[in-house]
N, C-alpha and C. Protein backbone atom coordinates (compact mmCIF):
# COMPACT_ATOMS: atom_id res chain seq x y z
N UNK A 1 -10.17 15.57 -13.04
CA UNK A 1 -9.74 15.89 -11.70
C UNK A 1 -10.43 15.00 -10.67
N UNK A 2 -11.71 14.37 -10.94
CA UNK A 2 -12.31 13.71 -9.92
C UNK A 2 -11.60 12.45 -9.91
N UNK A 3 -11.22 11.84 -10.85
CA UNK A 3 -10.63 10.64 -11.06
C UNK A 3 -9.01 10.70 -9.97
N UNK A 4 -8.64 12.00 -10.29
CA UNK A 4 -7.60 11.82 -9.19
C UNK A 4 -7.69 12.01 -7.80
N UNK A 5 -8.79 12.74 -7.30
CA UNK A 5 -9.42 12.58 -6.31
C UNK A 5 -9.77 11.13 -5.90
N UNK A 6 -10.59 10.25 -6.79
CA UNK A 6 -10.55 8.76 -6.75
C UNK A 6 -9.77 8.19 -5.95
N UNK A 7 -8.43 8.22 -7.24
CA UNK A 7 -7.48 7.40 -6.64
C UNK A 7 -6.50 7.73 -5.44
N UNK A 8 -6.59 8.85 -5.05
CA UNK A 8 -6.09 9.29 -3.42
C UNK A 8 -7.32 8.70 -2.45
N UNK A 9 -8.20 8.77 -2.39
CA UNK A 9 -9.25 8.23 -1.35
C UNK A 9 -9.13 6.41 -1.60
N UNK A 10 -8.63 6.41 -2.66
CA UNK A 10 -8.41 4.63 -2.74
C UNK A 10 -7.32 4.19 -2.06
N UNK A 11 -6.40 4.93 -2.01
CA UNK A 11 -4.95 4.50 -1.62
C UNK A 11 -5.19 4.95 -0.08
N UNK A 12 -5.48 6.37 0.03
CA UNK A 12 -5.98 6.50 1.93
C UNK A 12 -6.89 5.61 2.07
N UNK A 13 -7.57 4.96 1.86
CA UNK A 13 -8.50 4.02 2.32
C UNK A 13 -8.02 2.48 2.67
N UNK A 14 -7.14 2.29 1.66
CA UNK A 14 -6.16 1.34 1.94
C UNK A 14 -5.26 0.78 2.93
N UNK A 15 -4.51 2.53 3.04
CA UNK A 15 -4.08 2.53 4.05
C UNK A 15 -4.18 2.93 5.22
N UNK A 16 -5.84 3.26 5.46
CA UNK A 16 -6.10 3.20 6.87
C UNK A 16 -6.44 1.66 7.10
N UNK A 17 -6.72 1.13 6.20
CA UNK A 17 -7.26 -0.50 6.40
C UNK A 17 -6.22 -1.28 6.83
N UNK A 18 -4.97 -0.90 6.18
CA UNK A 18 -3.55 -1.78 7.02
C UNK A 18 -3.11 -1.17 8.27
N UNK A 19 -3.63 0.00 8.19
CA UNK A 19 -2.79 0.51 9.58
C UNK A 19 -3.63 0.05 10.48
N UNK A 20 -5.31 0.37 10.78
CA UNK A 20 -6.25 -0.75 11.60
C UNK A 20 -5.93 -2.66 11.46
N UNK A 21 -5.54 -2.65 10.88
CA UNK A 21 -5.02 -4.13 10.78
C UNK A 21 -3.76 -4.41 11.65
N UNK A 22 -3.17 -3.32 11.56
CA UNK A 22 -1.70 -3.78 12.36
C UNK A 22 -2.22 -3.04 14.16
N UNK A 23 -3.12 -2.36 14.38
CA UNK A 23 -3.81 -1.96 15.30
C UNK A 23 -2.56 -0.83 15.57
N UNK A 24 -2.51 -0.24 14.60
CA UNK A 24 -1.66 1.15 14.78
C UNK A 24 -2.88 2.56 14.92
N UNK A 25 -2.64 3.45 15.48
CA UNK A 25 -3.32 4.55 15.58
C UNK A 25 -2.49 5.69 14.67
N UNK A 26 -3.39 6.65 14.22
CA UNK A 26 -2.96 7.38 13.09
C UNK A 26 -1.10 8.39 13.77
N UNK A 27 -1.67 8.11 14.85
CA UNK A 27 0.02 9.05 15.65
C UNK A 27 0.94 8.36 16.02
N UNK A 28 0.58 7.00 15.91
CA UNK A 28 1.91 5.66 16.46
C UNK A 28 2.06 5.19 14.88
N UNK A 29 1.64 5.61 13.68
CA UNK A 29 1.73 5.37 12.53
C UNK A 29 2.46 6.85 11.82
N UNK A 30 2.29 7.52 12.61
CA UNK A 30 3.35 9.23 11.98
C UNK A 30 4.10 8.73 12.78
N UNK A 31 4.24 8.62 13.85
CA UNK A 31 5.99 8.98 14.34
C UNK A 31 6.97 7.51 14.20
N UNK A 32 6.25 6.10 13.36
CA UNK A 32 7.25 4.96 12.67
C UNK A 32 7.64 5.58 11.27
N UNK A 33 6.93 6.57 10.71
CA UNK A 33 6.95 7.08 9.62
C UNK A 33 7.59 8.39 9.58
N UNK A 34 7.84 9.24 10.43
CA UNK A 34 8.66 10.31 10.59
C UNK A 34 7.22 11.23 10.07
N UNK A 35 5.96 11.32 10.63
CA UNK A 35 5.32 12.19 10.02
C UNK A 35 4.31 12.60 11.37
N UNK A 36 3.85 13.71 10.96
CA UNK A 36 2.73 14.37 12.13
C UNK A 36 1.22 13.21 11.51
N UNK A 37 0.63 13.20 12.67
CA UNK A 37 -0.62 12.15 13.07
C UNK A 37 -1.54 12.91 11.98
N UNK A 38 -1.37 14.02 12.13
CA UNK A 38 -3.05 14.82 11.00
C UNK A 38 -2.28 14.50 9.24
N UNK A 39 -1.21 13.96 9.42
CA UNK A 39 -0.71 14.46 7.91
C UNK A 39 -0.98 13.08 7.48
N UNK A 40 -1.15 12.02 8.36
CA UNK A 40 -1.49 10.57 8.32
C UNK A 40 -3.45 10.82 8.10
N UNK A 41 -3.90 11.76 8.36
CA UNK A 41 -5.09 11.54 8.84
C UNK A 41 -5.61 12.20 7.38
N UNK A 42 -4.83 13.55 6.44
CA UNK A 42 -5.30 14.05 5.35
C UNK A 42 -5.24 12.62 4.04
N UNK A 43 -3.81 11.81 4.37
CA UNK A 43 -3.35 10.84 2.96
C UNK A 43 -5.07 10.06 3.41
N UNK A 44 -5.46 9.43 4.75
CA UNK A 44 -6.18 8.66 4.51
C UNK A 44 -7.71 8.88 4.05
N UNK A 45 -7.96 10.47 4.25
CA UNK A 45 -9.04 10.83 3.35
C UNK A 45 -9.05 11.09 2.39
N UNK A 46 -7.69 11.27 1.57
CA UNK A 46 -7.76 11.42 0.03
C UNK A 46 -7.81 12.67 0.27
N UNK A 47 -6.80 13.62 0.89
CA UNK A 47 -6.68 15.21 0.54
C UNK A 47 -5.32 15.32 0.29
N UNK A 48 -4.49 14.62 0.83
CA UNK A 48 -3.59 14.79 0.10
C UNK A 48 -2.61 14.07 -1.06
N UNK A 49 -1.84 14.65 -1.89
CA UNK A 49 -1.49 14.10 -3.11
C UNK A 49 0.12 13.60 -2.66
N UNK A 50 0.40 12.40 -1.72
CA UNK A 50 1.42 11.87 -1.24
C UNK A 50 2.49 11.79 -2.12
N UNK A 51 3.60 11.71 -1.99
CA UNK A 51 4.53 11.46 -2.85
C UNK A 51 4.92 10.57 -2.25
N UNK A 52 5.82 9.43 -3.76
CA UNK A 52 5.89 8.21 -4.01
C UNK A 52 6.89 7.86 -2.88
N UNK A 53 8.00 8.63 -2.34
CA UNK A 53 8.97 8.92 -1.28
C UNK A 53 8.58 8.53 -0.16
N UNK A 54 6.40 9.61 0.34
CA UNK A 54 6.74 9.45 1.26
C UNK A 54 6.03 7.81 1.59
N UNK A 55 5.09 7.48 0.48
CA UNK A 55 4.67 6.11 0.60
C UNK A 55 5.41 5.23 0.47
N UNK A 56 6.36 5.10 0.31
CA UNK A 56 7.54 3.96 0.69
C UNK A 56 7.90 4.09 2.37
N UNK A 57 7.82 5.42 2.80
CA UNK A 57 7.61 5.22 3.97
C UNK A 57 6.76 4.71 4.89
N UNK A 58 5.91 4.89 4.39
CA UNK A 58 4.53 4.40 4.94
C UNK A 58 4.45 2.74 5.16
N UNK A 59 4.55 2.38 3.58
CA UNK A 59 4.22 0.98 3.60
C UNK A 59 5.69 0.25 4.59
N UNK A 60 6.97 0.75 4.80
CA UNK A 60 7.72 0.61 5.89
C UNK A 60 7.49 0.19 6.82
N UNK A 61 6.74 1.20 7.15
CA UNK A 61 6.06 1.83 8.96
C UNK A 61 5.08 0.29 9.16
N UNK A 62 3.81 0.23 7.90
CA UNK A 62 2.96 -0.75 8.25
C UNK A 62 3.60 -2.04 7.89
N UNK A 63 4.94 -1.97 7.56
CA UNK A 63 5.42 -3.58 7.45
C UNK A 63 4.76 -4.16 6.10
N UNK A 64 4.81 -3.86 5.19
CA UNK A 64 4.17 -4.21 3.85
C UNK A 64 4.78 -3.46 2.89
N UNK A 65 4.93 -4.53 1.66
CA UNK A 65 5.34 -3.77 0.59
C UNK A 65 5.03 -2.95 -0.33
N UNK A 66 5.38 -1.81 -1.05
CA UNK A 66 4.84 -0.39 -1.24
C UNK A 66 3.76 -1.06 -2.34
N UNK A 67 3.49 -2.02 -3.03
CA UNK A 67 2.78 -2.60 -3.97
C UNK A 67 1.04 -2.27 -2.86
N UNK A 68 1.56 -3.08 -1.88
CA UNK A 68 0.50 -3.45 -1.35
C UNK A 68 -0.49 -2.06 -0.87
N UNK A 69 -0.09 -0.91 -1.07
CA UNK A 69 -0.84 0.11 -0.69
C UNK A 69 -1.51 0.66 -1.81
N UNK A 70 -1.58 -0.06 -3.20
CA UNK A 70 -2.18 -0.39 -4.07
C UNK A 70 -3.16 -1.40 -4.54
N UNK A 71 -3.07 -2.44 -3.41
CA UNK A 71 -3.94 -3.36 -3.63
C UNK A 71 -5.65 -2.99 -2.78
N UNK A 72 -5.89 -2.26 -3.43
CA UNK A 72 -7.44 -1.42 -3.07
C UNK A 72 -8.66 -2.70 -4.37
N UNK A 73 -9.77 -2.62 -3.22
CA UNK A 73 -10.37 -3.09 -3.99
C UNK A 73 -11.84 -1.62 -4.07
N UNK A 74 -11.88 -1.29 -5.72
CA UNK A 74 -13.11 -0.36 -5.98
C UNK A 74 -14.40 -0.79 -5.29
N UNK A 75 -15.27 0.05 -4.28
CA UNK A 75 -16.90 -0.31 -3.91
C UNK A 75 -17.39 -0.90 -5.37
N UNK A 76 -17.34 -0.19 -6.43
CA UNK A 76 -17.92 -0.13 -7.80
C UNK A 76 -17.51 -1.98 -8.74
N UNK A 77 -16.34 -2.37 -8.12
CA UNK A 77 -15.88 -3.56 -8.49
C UNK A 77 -16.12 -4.90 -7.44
N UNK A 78 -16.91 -5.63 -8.41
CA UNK A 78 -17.65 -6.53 -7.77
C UNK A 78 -16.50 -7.84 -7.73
N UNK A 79 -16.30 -8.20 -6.80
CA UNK A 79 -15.21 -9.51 -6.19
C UNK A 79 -16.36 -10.70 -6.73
N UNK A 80 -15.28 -11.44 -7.43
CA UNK A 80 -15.82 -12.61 -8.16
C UNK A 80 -15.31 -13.39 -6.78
N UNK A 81 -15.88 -14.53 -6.86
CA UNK A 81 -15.28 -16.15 -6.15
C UNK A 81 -13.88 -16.29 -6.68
N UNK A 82 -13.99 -16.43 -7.27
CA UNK A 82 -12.30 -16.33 -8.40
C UNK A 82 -11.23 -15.74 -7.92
N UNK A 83 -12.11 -14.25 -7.85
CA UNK A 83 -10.69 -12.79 -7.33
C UNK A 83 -10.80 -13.13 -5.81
N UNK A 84 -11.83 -13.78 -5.38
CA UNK A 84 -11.54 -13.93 -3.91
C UNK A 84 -10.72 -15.35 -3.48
N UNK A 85 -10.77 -16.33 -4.16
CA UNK A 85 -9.80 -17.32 -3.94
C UNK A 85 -8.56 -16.85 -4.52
N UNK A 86 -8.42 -16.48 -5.70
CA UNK A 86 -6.59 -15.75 -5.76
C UNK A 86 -5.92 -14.66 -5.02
N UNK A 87 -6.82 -14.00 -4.54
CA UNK A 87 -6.47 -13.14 -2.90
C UNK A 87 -6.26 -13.93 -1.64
N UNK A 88 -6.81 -15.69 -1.59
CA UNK A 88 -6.37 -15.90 -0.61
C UNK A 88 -5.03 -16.97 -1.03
N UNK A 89 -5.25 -17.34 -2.15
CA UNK A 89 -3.11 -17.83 -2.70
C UNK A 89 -2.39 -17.25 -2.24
N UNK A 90 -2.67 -15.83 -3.02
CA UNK A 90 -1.33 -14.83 -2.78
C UNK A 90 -1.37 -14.62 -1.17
N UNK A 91 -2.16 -14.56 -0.38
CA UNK A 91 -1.91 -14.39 1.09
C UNK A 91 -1.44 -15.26 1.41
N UNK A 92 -1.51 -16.74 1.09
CA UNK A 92 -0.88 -17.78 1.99
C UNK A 92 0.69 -17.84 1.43
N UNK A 93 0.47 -17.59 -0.31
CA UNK A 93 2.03 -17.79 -0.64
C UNK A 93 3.20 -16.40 0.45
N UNK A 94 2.53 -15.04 0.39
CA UNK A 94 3.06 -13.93 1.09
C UNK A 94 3.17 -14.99 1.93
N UNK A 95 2.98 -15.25 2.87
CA UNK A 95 2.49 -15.94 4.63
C UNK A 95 3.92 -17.14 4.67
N UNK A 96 4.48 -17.78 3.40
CA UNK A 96 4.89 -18.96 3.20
C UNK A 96 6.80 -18.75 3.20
N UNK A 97 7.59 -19.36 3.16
CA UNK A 97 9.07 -19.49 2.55
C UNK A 97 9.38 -19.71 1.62
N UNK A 98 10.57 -19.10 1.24
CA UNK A 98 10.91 -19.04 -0.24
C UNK A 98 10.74 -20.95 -1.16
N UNK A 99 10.84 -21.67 0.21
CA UNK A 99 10.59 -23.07 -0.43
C UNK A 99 9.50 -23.58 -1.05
N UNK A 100 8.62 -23.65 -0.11
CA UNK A 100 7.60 -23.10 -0.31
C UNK A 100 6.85 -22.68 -1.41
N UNK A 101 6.96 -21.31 -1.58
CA UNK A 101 6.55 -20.77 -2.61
C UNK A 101 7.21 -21.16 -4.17
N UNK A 102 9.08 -21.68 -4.07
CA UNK A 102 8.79 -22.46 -5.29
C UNK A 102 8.24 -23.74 -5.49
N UNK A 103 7.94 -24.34 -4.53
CA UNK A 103 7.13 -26.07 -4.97
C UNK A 103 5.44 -25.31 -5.25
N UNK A 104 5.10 -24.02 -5.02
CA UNK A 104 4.04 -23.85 -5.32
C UNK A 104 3.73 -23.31 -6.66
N UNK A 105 4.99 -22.74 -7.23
CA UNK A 105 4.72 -22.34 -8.41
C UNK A 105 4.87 -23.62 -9.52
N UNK A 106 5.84 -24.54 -9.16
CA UNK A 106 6.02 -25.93 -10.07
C UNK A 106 4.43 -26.48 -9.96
N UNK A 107 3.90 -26.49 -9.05
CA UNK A 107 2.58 -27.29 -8.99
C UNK A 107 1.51 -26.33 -9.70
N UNK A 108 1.73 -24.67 -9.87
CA UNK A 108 0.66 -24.28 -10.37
C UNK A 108 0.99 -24.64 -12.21
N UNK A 109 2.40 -24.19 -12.28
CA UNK A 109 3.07 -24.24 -13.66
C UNK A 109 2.38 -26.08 -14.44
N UNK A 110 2.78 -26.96 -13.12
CA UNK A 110 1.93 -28.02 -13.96
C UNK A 110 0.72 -28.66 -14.51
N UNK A 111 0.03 -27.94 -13.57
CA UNK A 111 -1.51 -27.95 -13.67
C UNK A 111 -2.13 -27.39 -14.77
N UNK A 112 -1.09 -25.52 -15.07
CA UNK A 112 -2.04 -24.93 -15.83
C UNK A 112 -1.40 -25.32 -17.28
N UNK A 113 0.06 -25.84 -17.44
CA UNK A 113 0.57 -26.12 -18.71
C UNK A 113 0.36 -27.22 -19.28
């Protein structure tokens, strides 16, 4: 049971981190989301057990895709140099055009094959 406790305080934590990122407040983030401000305020402490429904809404509201309210990094998990330069790929490829992003995959595909 604690483990699922875990992973709700990982995912509210997450997503208070994008919603301060987009400089949304927890009540201008319920009503893009069709939800009351405290019901925004329980997901981000990890009390409540969201359904998958309404987090598609969510990640909507903050303009991001529902993946991304999964991309939590654990206190307990230590960020290599590594995981921190392939967090900033994938941000620039996200950031980039579909062109773009395929001349970037031919150049990774050749390098690593």
């Amino acid at each position: 049971m604690n483990e699922d406790r875990e992973v709700l305080k990982l995912v509210g934590a997450r997503i208070r981190a994008l919603r301060k990122e987009k400089g949304y407040s927890q009540e201008s983030l319920g009503e893009k989301g069709g939800f009351h401000f405290s019901y925004i305020g329980q997901i981000e402490r990890g009390e409540k057990n969201v359904s998958l429904v309404n987090l598609a809404k969510i990640a909507e509201s903050l303009e991001v895709n529902l993946i991304q309210l999964f991309a939590y990094v654990d206190e307990e998990f230590e960020v290599t140099e590594d995981e921190k330069q392939i967090k900033e790929i994938v941000q620039l490829l996200r950031d980039s055009n579909s062109e773009h992003i395929r001349t970037a995959k031919n150049v990774v595909k050749g390098i690593l094959m």
